[in-house]
C-alpha atoms as a PDB file:
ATOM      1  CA  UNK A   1      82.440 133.140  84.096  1.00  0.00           C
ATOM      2  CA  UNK A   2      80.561 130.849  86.516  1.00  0.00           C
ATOM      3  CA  UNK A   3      81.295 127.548  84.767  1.00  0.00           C
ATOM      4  CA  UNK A   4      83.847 125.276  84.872  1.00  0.00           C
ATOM      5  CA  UNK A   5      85.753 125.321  81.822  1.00  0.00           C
ATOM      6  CA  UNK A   6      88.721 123.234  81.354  1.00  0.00           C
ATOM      7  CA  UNK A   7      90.787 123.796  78.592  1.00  0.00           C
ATOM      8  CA  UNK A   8      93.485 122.246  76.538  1.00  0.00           C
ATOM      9  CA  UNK A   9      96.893 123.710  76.843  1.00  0.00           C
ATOM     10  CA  UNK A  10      99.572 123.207  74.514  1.00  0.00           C
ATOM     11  CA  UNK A  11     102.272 121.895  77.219  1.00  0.00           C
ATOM     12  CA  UNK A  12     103.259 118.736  75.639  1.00  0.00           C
ATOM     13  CA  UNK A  13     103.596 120.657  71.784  1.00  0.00           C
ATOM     14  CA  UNK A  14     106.205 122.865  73.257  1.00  0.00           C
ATOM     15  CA  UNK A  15     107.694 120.156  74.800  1.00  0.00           C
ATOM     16  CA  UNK A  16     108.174 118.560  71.691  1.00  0.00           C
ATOM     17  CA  UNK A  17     109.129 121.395  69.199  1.00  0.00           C
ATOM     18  CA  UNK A  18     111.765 122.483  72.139  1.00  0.00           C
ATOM     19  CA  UNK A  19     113.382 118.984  71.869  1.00  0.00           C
ATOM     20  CA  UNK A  20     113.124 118.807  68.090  1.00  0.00           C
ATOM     21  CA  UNK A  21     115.380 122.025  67.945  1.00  0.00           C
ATOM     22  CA  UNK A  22     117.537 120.413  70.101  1.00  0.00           C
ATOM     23  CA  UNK A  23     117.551 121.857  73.773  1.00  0.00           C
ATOM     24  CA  UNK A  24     117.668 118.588  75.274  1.00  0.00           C
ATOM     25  CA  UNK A  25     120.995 117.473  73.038  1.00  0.00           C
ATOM     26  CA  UNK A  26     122.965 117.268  75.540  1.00  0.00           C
ATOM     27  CA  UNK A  27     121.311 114.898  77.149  1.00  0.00           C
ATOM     28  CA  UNK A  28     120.687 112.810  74.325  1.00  0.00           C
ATOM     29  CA  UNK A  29     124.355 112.492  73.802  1.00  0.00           C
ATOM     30  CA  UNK A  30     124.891 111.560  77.839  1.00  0.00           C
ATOM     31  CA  UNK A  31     122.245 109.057  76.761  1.00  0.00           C
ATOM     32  CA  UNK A  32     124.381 107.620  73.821  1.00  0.00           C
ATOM     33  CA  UNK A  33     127.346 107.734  75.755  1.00  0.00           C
ATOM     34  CA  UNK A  34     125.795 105.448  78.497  1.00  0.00           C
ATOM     35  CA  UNK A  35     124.278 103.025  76.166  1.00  0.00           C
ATOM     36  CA  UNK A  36     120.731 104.099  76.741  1.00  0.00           C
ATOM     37  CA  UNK A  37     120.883 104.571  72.987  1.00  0.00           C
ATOM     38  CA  UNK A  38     121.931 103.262  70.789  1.00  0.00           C
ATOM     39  CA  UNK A  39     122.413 104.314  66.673  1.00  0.00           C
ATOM     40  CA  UNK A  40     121.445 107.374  64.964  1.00  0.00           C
ATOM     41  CA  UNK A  41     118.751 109.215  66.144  1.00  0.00           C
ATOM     42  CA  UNK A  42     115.900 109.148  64.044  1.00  0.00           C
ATOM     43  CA  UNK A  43     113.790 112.282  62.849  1.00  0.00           C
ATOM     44  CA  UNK A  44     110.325 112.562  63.997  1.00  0.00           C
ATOM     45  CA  UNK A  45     108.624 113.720  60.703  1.00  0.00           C
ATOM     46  CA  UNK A  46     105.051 113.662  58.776  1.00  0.00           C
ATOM     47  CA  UNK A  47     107.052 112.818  55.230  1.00  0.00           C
ATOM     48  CA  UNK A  48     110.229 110.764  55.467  1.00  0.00           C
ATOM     49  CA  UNK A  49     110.670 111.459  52.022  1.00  0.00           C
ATOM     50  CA  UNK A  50     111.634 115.115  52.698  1.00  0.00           C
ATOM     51  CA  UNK A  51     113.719 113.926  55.778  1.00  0.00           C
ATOM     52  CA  UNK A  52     116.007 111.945  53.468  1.00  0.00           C
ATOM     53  CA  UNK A  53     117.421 115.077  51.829  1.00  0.00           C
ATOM     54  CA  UNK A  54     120.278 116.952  53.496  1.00  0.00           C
ATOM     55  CA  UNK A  55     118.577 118.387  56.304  1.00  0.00           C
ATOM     56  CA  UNK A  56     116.696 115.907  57.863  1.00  0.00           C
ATOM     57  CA  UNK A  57     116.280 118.722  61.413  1.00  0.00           C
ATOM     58  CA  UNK A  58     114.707 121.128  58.824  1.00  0.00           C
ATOM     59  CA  UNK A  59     111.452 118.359  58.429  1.00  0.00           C
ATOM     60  CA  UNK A  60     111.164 117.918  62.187  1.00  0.00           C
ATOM     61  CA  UNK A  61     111.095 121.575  62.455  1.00  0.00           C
ATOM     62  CA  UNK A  62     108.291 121.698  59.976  1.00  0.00           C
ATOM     63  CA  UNK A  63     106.381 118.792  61.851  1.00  0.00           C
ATOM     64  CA  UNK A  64     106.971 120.662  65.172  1.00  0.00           C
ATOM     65  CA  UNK A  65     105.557 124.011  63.437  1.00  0.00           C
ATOM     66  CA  UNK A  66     102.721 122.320  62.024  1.00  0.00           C
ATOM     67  CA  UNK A  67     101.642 120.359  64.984  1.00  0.00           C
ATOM     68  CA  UNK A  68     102.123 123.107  67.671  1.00  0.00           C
ATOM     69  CA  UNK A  69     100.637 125.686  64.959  1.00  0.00           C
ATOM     70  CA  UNK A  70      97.067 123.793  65.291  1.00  0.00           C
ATOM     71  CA  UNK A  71      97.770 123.377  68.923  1.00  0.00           C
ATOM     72  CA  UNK A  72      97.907 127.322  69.221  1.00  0.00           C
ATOM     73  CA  UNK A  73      95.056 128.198  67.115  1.00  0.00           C
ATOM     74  CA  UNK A  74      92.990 126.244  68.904  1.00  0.00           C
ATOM     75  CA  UNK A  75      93.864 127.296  72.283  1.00  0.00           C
ATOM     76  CA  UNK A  76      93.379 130.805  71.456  1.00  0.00           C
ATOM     77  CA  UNK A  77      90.059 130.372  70.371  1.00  0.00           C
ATOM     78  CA  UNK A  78      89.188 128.206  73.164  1.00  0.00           C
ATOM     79  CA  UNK A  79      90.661 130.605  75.694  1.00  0.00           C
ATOM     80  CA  UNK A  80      89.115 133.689  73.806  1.00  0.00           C
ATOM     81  CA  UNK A  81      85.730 132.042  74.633  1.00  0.00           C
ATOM     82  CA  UNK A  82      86.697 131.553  78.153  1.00  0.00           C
ATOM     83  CA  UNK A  83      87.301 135.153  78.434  1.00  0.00           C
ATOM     84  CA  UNK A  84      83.557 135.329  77.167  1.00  0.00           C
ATOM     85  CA  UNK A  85      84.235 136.349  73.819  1.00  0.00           C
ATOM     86  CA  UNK A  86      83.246 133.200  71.652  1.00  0.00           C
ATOM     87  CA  UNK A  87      83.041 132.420  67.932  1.00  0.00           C
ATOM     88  CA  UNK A  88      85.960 134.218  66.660  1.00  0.00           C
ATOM     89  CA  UNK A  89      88.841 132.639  64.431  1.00  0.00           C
ATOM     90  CA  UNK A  90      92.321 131.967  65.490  1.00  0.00           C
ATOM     91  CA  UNK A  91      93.342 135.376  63.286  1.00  0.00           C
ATOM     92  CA  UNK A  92      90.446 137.158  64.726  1.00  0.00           C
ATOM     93  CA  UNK A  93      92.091 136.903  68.070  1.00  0.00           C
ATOM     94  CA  UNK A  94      95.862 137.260  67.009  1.00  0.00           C
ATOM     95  CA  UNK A  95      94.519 140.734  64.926  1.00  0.00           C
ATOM     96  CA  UNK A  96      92.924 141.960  68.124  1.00  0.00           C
ATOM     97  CA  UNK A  97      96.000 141.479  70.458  1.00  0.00           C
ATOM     98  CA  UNK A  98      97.719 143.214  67.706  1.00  0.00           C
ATOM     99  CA  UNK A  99      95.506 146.305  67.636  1.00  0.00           C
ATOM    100  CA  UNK A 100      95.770 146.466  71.457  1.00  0.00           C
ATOM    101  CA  UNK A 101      99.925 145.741  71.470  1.00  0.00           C
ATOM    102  CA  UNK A 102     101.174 149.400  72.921  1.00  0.00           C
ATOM    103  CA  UNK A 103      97.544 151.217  72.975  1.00  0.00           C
ATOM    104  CA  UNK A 104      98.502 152.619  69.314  1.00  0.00           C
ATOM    105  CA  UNK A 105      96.610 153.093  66.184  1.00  0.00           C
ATOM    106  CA  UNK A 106      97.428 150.671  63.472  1.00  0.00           C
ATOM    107  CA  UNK A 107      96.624 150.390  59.893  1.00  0.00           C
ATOM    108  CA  UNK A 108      95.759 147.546  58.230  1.00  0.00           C
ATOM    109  CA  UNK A 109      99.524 147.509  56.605  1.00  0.00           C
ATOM    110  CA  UNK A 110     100.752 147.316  59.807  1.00  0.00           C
ATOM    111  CA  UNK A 111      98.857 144.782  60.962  1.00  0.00           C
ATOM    112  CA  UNK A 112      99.787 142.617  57.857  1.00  0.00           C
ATOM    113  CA  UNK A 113     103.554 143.344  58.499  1.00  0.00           C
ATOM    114  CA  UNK A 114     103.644 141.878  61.493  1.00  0.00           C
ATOM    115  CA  UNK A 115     102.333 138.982  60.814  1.00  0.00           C
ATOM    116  CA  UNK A 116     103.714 138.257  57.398  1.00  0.00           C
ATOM    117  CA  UNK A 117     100.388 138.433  55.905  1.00  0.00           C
ATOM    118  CA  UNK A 118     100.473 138.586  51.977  1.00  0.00           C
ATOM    119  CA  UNK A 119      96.616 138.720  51.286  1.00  0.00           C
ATOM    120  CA  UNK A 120      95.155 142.102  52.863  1.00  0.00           C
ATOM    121  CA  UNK A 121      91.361 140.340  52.570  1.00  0.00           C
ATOM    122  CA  UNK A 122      92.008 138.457  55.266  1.00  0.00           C
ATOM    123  CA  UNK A 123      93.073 141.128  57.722  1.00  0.00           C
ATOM    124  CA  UNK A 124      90.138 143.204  56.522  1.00  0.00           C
ATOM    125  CA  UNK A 125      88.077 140.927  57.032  1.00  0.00           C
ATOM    126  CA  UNK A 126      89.135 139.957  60.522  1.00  0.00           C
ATOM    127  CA  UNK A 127      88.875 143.673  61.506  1.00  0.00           C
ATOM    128  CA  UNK A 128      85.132 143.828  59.687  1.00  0.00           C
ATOM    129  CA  UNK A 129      84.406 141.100  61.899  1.00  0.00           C
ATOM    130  CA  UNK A 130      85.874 142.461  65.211  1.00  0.00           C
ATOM    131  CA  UNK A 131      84.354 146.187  64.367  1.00  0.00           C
ATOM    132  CA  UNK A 132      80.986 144.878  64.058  1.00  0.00           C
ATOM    133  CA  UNK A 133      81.473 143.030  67.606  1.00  0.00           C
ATOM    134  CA  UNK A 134      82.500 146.492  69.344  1.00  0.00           C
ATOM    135  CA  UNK A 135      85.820 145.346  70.303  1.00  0.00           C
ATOM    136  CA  UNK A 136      87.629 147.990  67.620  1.00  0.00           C
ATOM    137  CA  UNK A 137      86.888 150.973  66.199  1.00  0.00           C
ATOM    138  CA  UNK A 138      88.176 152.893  62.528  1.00  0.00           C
ATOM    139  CA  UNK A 139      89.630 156.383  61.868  1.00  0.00           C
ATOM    140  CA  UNK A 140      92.259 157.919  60.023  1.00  0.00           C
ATOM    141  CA  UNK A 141      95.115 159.375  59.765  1.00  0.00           C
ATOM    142  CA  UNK A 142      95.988 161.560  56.943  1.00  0.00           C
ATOM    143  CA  UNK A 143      94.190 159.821  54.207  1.00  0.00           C
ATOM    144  CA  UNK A 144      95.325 156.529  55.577  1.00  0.00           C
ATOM    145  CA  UNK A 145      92.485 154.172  57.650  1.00  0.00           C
ATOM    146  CA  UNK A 146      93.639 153.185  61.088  1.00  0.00           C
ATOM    147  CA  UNK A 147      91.838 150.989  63.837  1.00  0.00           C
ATOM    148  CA  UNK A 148      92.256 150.843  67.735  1.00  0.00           C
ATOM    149  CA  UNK A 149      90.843 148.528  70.302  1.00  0.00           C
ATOM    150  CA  UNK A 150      87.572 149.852  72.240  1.00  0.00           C
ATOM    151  CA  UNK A 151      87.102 149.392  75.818  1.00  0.00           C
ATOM    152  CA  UNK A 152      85.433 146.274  75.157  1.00  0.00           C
ATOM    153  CA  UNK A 153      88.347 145.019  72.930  1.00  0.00           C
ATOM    154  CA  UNK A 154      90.534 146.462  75.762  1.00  0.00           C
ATOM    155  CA  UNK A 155      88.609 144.476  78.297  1.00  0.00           C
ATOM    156  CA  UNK A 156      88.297 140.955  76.262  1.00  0.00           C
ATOM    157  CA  UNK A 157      92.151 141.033  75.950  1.00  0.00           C
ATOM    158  CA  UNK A 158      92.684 141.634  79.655  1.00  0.00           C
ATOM    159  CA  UNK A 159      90.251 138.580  80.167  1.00  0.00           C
ATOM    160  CA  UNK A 160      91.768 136.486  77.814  1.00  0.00           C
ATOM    161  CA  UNK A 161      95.049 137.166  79.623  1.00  0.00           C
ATOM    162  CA  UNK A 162      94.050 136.039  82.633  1.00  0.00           C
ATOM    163  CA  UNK A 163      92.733 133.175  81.752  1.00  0.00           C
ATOM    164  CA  UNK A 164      96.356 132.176  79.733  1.00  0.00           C
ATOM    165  CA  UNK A 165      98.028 132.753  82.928  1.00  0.00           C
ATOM    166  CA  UNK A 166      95.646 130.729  85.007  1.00  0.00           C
ATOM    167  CA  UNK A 167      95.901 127.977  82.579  1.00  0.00           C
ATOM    168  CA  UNK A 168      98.723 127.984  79.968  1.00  0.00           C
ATOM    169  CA  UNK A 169     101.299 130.367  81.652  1.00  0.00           C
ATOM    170  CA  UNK A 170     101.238 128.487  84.845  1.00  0.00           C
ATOM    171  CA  UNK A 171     101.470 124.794  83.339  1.00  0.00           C
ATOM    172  CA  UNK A 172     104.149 125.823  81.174  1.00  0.00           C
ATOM    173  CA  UNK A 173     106.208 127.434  84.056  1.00  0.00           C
ATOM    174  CA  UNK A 174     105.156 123.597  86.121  1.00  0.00           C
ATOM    175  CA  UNK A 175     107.669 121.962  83.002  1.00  0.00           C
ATOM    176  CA  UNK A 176     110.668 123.671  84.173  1.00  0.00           C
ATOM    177  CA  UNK A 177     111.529 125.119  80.786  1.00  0.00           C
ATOM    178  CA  UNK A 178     114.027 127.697  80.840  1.00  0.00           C
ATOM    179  CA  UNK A 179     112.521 131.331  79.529  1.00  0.00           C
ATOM    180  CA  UNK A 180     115.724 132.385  78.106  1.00  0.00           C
ATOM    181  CA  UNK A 181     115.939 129.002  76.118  1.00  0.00           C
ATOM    182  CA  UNK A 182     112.452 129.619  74.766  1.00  0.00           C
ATOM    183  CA  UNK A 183     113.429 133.034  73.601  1.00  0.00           C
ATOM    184  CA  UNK A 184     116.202 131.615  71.443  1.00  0.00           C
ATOM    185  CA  UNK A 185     113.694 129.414  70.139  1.00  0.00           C
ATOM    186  CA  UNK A 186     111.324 132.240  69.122  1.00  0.00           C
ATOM    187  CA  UNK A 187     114.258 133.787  67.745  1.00  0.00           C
ATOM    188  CA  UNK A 188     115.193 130.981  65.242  1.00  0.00           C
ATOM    189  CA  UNK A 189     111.952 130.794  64.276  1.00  0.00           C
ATOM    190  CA  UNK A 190     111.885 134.496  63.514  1.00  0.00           C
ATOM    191  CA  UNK A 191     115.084 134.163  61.370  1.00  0.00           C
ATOM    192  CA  UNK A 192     114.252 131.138  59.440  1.00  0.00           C
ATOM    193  CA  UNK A 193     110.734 132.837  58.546  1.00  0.00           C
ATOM    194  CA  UNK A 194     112.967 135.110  56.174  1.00  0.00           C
ATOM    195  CA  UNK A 195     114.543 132.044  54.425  1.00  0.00           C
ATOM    196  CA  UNK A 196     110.978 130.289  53.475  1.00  0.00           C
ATOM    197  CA  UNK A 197     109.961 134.136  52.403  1.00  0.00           C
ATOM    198  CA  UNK A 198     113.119 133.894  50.363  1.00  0.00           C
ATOM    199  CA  UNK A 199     112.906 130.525  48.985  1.00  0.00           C
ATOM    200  CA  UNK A 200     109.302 131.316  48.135  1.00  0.00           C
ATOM    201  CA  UNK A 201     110.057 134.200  45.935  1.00  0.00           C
ATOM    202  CA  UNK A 202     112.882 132.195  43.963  1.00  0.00           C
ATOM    203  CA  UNK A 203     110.149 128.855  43.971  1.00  0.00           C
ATOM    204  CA  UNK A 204     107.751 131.629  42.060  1.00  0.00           C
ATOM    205  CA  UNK A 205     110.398 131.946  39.101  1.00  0.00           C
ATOM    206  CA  UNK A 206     110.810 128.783  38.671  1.00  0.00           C
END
């Protein structure tokens, strides 16, 4: 890559969503406390209506999500061109990481497993796309289709990492967010994705 590419990092979106879930609440209340604020704090939301029920954090969380969600997507496929691998989709790239994760086979119920994927087409589609560019490659095992990153695939990935370090790793690391912090984060997240999957399956009945 000879040219100069600068590229947008999400920085300030995990800023955000890490003070929506309340990391900085401690010093929110110091702030109270010392008059720099003063009342209720109010929720930073797309629909106030929502916000009015019971669980006002539960909105902001959404917001956050939604906001650093489009953030994400399109930093990966802005770095994935960086790493000279343009034109792909935002689950093109995040279904190619996941083939190379651990150098193991997958099959395309794995693959929708771990990203909570209900609708197979899209998955199949992504890996269509990603066989016909080289970067993974089919077999089987048993009577059951796998897929596994090619060199190439192998290589893009490496590229693409480098590049998230250079930019995205390094300016995160520049905020002084605690990693440990951000793991709790990830892990709330992870646990609350159960409770929409829930809620969904009750809304269905309905």
């Amino acid at each position: 890559m000879d040219e100069d590419i600068s590229l947008p990092h999400p920085v300030a979106l995990f800023k955000f969503f890490v003070d929506i879930l309340s990391i900085n609440y401690h010093r929110r209340e110091r702030d109270v406390e010392n008059g720099k604020r003063e009342g209720p704090r109010q929720p930073i939301v797309s629909a106030a209506h929502l916000a009015e029920g019971a669980m006002p954090a539960l909105s902001e969380l959404e917001f956050a999500l939604t906001v650093l969600g489009n953030g994400f997507q399109r930093w990966m496929v802005r770095c994935m061109a960086a790493a000279d691998v343009p034109g792909l989709l935002p689950i093109d790239v995040l279904i190619l990481h996941a083939v190379n994760h651990r150098w193991r086979e997958k099959t395309l119920s794995d693959l929708c497993m771990m990203f909570n994927i209900e609708d197979t087409h899209v998955v199949a589609y992504a890996l269509k796309k990603l066989k016909a560019l080289g970067l993974v490659e089919t077999g089987r095992r048993g009577k059951e289709k796998t897929v596994a990153v090619t060199e190439a695939g192998a290589a893009a990935c490496a590229r693409y990492r480098d590049v998230r370090e250079r930019l995205l790793v390094a300016s995160v690391r520049a905020t002084g967010f605690d990693a440990e912090r951000l793991s709790a984060v990830a892990e709330a997240m992870r646990a609350l994705s159960g409770q929409y999957d829930q809620s969904a399956r009750a809304a269905a009945s309905l």
